[in-house]
Protein backbone atom coordinates (compact mmCIF):
# COMPACT_ATOMS: atom_id res chain seq x y z
CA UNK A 1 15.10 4.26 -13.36
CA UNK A 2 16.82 7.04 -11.87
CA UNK A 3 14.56 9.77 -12.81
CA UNK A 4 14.92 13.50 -11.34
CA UNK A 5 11.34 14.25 -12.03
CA UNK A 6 9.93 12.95 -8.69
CA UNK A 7 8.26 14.37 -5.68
CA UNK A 8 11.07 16.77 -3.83
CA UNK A 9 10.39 17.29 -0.16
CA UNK A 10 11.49 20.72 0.18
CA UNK A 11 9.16 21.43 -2.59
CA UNK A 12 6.34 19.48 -1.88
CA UNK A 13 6.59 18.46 1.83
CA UNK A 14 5.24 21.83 3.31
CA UNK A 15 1.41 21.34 2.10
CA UNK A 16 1.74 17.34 2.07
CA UNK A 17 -1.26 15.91 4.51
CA UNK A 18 0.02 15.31 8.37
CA UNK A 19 3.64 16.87 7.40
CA UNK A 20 4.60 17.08 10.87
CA UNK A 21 4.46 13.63 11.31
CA UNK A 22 7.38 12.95 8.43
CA UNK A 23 10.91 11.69 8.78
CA UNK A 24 13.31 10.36 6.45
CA UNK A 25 14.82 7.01 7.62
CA UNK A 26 17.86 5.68 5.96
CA UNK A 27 18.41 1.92 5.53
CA UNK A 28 21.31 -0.29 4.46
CA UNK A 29 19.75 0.03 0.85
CA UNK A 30 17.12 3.17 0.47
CA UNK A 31 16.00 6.56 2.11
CA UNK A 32 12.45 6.04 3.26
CA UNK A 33 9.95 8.46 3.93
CA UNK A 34 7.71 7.52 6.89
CA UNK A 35 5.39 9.30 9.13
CA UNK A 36 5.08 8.33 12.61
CA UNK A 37 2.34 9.47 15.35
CA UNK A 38 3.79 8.44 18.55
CA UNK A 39 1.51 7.73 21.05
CA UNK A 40 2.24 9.54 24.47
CA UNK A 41 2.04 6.46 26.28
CA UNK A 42 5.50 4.64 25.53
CA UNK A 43 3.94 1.17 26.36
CA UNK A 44 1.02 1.46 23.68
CA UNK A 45 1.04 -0.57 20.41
CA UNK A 46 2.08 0.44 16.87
CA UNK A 47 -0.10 -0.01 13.81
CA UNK A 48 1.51 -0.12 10.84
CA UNK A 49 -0.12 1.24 7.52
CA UNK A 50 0.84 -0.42 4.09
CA UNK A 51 -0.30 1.85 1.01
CA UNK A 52 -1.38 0.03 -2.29
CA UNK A 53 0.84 0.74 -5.62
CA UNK A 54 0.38 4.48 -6.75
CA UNK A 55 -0.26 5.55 -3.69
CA UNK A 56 0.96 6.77 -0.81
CA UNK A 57 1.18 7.89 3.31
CA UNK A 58 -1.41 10.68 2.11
CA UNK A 59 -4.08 7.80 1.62
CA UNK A 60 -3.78 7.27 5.34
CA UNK A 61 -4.24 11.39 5.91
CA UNK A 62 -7.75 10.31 7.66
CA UNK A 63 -7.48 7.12 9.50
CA UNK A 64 -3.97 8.13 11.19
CA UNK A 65 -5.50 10.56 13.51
CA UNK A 66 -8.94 8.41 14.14
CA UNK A 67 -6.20 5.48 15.48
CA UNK A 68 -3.81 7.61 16.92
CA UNK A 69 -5.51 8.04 20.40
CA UNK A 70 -5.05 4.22 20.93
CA UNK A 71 -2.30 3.85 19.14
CA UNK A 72 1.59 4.88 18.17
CA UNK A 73 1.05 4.58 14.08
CA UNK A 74 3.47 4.45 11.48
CA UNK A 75 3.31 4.66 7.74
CA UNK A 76 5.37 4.87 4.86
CA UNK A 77 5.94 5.59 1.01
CA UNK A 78 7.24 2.06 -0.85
CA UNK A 79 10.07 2.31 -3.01
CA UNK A 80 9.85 4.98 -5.59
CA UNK A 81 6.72 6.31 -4.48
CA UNK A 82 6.43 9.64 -3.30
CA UNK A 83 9.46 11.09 -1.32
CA UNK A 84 10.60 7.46 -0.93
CA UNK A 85 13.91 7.04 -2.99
CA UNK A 86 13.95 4.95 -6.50
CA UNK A 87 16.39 1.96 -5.34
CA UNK A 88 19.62 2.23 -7.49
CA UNK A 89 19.43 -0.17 -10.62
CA UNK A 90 21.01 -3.20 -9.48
CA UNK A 91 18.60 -3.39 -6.60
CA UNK A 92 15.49 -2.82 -8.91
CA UNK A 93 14.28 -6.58 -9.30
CA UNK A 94 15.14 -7.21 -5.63
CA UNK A 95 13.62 -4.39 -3.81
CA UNK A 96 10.61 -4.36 -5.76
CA UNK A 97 9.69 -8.15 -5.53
CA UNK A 98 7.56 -9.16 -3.00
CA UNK A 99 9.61 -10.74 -0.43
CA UNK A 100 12.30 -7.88 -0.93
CA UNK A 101 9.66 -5.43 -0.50
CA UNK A 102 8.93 -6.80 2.75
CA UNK A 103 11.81 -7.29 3.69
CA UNK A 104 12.43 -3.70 3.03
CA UNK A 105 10.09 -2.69 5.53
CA UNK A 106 11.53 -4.75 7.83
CA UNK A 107 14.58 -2.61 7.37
CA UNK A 108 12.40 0.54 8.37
CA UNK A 109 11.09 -0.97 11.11
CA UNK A 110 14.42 -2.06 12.53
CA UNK A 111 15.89 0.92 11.91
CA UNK A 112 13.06 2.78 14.01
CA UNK A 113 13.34 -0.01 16.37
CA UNK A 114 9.48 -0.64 16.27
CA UNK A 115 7.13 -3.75 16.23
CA UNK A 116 4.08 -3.27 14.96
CA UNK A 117 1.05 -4.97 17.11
CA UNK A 118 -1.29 -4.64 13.48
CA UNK A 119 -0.70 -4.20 10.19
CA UNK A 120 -2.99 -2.32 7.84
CA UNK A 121 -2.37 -3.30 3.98
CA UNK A 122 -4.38 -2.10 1.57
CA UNK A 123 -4.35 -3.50 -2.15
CA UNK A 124 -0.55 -4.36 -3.07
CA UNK A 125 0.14 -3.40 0.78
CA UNK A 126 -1.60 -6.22 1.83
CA UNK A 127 0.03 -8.51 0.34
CA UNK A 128 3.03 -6.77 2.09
CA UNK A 129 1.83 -7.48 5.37
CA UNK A 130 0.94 -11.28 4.70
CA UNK A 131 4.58 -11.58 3.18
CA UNK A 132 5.79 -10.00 6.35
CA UNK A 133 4.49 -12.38 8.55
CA UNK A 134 4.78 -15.59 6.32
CA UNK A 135 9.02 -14.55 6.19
CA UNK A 136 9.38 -14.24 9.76
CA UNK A 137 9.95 -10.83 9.64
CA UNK A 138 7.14 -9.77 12.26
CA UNK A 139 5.27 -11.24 14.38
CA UNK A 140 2.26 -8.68 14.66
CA UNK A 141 -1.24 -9.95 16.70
CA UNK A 142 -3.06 -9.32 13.23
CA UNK A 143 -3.15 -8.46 10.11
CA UNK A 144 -6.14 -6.45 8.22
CA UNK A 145 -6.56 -5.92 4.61
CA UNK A 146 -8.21 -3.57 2.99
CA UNK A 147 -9.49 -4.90 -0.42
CA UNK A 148 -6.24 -6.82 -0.51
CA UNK A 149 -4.51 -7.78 -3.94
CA UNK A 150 -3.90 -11.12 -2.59
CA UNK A 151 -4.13 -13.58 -5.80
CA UNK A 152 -3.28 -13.36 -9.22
CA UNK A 153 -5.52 -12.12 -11.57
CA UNK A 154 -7.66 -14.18 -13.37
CA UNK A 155 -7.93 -15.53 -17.17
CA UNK A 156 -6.05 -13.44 -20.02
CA UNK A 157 -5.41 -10.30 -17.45
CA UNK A 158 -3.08 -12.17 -15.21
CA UNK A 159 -1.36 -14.38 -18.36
CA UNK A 160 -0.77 -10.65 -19.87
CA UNK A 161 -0.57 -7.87 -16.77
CA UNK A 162 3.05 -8.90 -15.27
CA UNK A 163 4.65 -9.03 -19.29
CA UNK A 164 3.05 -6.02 -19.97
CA UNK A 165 4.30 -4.13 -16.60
CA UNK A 166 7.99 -5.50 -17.15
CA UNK A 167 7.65 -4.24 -21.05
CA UNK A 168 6.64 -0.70 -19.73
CA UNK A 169 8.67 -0.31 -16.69
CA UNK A 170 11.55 -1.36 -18.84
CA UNK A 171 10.74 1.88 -21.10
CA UNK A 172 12.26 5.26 -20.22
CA UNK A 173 9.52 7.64 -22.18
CA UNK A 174 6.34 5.30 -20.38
CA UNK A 175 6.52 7.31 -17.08
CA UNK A 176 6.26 10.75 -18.84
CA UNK A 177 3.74 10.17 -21.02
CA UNK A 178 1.40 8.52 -18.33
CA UNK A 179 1.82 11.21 -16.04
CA UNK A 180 1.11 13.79 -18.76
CA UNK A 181 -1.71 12.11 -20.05
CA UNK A 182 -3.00 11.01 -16.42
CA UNK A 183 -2.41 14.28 -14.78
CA UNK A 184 -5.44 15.93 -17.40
CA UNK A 185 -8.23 16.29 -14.70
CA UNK A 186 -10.81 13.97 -17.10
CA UNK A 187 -8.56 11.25 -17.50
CA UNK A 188 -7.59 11.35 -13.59
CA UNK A 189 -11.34 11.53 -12.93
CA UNK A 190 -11.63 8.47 -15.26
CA UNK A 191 -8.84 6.46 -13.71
CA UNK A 192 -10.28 6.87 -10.10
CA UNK A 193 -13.87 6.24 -10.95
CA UNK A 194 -12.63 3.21 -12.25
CA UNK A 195 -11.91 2.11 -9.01
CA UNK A 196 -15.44 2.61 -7.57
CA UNK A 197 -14.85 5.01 -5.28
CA UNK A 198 -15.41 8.76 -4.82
CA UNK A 199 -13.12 11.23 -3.37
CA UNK A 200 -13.50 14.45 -2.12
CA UNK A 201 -11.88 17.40 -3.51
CA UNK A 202 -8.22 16.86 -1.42
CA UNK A 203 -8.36 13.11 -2.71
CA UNK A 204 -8.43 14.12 -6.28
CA UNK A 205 -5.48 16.62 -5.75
CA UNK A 206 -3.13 14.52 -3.87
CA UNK A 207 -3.13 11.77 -6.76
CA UNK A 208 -2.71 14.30 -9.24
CA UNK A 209 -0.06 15.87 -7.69
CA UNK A 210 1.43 12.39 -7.39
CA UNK A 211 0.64 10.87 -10.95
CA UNK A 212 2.03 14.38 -12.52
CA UNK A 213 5.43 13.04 -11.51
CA UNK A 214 7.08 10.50 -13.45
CA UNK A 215 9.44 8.97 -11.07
CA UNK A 216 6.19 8.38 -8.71
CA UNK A 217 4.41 6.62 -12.06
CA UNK A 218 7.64 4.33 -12.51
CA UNK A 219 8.22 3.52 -9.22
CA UNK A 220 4.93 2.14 -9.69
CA UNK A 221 5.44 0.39 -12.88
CA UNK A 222 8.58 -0.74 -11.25
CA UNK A 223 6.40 -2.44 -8.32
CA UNK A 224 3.75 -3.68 -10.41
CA UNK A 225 6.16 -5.59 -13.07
CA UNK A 226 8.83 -7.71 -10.19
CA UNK A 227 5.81 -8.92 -8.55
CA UNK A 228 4.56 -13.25 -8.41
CA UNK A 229 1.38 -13.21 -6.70
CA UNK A 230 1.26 -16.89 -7.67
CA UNK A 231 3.80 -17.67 -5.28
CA UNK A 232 1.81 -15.50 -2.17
CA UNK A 233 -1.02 -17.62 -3.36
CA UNK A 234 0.93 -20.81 -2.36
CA UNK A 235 2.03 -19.81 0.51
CA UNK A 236 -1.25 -18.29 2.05
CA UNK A 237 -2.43 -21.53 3.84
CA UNK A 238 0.41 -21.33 6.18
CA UNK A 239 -0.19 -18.03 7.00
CA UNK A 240 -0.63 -18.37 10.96
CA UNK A 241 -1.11 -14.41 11.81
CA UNK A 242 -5.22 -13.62 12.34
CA UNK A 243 -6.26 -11.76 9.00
CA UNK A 244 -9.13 -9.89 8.49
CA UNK A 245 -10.20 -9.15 5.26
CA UNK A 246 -12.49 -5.76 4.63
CA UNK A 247 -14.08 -5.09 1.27
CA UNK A 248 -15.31 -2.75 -0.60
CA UNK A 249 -18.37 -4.03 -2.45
CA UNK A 250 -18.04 -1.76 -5.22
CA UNK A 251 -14.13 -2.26 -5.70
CA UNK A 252 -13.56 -2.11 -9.75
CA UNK A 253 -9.99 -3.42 -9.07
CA UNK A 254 -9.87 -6.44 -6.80
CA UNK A 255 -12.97 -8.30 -6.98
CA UNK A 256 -14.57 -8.96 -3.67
CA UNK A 257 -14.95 -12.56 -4.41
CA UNK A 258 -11.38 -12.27 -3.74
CA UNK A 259 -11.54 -11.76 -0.05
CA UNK A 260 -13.67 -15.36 -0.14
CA UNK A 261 -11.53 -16.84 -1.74
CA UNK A 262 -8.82 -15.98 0.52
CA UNK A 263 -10.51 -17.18 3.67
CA UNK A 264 -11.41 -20.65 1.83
CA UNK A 265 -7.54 -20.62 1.36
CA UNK A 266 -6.42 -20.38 4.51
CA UNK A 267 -6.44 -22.55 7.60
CA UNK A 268 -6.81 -20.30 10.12
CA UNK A 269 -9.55 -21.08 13.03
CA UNK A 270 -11.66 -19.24 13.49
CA UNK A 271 -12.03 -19.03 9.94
CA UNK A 272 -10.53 -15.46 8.65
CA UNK A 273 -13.84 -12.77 9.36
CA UNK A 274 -14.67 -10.83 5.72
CA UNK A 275 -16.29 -7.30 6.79
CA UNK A 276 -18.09 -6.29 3.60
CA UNK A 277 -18.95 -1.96 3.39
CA UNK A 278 -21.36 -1.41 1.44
CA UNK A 279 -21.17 0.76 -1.54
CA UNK A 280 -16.94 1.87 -0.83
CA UNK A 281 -15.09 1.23 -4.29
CA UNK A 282 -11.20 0.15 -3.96
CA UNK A 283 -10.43 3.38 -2.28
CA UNK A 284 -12.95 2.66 0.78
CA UNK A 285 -10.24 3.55 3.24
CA UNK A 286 -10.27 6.80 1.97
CA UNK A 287 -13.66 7.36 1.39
CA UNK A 288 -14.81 6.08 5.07
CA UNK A 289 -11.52 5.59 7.18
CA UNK A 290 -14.24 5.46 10.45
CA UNK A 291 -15.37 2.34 9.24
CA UNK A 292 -12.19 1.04 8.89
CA UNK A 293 -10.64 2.47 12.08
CA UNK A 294 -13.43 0.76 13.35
CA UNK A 295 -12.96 -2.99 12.33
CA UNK A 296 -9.84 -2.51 14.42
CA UNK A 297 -11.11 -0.19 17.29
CA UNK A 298 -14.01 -1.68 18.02
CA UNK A 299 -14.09 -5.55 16.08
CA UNK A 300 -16.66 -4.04 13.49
């Protein structure tokens, strides 16, 4: 797991979106890489931004500035990805589970001495932010997702997916080959059309700058193969935080059924709102961070 070939700040940090909002924060068990936009009023509240697996702060690089004016916002990189550290080996299956992810951030967030008022998750992230709340760890006012990876996935994907991740992670060469193979602009192209969105020419660049590095590509491997969304699933109904679930209609990864199927899980009142966007793949955050910005800004 400890692979060299990563992301290296002084290397890559200059041109990296909203650079002079980075820090490094250490932890008990991991140096973080975070960016926070402080708002100039000290008594505002903080919005924290969870990215999905393989991603990173970049895919924040729009919405962070649209929030900012009401807001302090932080985001980080998860474990392994990006300029956050790989965890050393013994703290592999802990850090990357779900509940020691979150608690992870926790970490971070006592560190910085921050509580976040919302938390943004998109994908893996927010299932982050639900764990986060259900483990006491926070107590934000709400919780959004963002075509949230929330249950396991259906039929002979989900009996398969987590074996499959554990077999790869568990394989030294995996990482290098994907990111050689990934980083070839057609089969990059391929991989993100396959989430149904479209990115514009910065998009494309940042996640081939990050997939070309094989300690970014385990860290997600690493994330995807300690994970039991089974267990989120059966804890859902007693989530108590107000969650609002956006969608992407054309999402290719998380079905938007999904989101329903979430709100018919949980026993929130009033029932959990599901804001659909029309025609925004996996990646709508990205593609229209206004419209997201504005499910929070303005309730729509």
């Amino acid at each position: 797991m400890a692979l060299r070939n990563g992301l290296n700040w002084a290397r890559d940090g200059r041109q990296w979106p909203l650079s002079h909002l980075s820090r490094f924060v250490q932890t008990p068990r991991l140096r973080w890489h975070v960016q926070y936009a402080a708002h100039s009023d000290p008594q505002a509240p903080t919005v924290l931004l969870l990215h999905g697996t393989g991603a990173s702060t970049h895919s924040w690089r729009t919405l962070i500035p649209l929030l900012s004016a009401q807001y302090s916002v932080l985001a980080l990189d998860f474990p392994g990805h990006a300029f956050t550290a790989m965890p050393a080996p013994h703290e592999v299956a802990t850090l990357f589970s779900l509940p020691g992810m979150a608690a992870g951030v926790a970490e971070v967030l006592r560190q910085m001495q921050i509580t976040p008022h919302t938390i943004i998750g998109h994908s893996a992230g927010a299932a982050v932010a639900c764990m986060l709340s259900l483990d006491g760890h926070v107590h934000a006012e709400r919780l959004i997702s963002v075509n949230g990876a929330l249950l396991p996935l259906d039929g002979l994907a989900g009996q398969f997916f987590s074996p499959l991740a554990k077999l790869l992670a568990a394989s030294p060469w995996v990482p290098a080959l994907f990111s050689w193979r990934a980083a070839q602009p057609a089969v990059l192209k391929k991989l993100l059309d396959g989430t149904g969105s479209r990115l514009d020419a910065q998009g494309l660049a940042l996640y081939r700058q990050l997939i070309s590095h094989p300690a970014h590509g385990a860290g997600a491997l690493a994330m995807m193969a300690h994970w039991d969304l089974h267990a989120l699933q059966a804890r859902l109904p007693a989530l108590q935080t107000p969650l609002s679930l956006i969608v992407g209609t054309q999402d290719r990864i998380v079905p938007p059924s999904v989101a329903d199927r979430v709100a018919a899980l949980l026993r929130q009142q009033p029932a959990p709102a599901v804001i659909r966007l029309n025609g925004l793949g996996h990646l709508a955050h990205e593609e229209q961070a206004a419209a997201v910005a504005g499910v929070l800004l303005h309730g729509a």
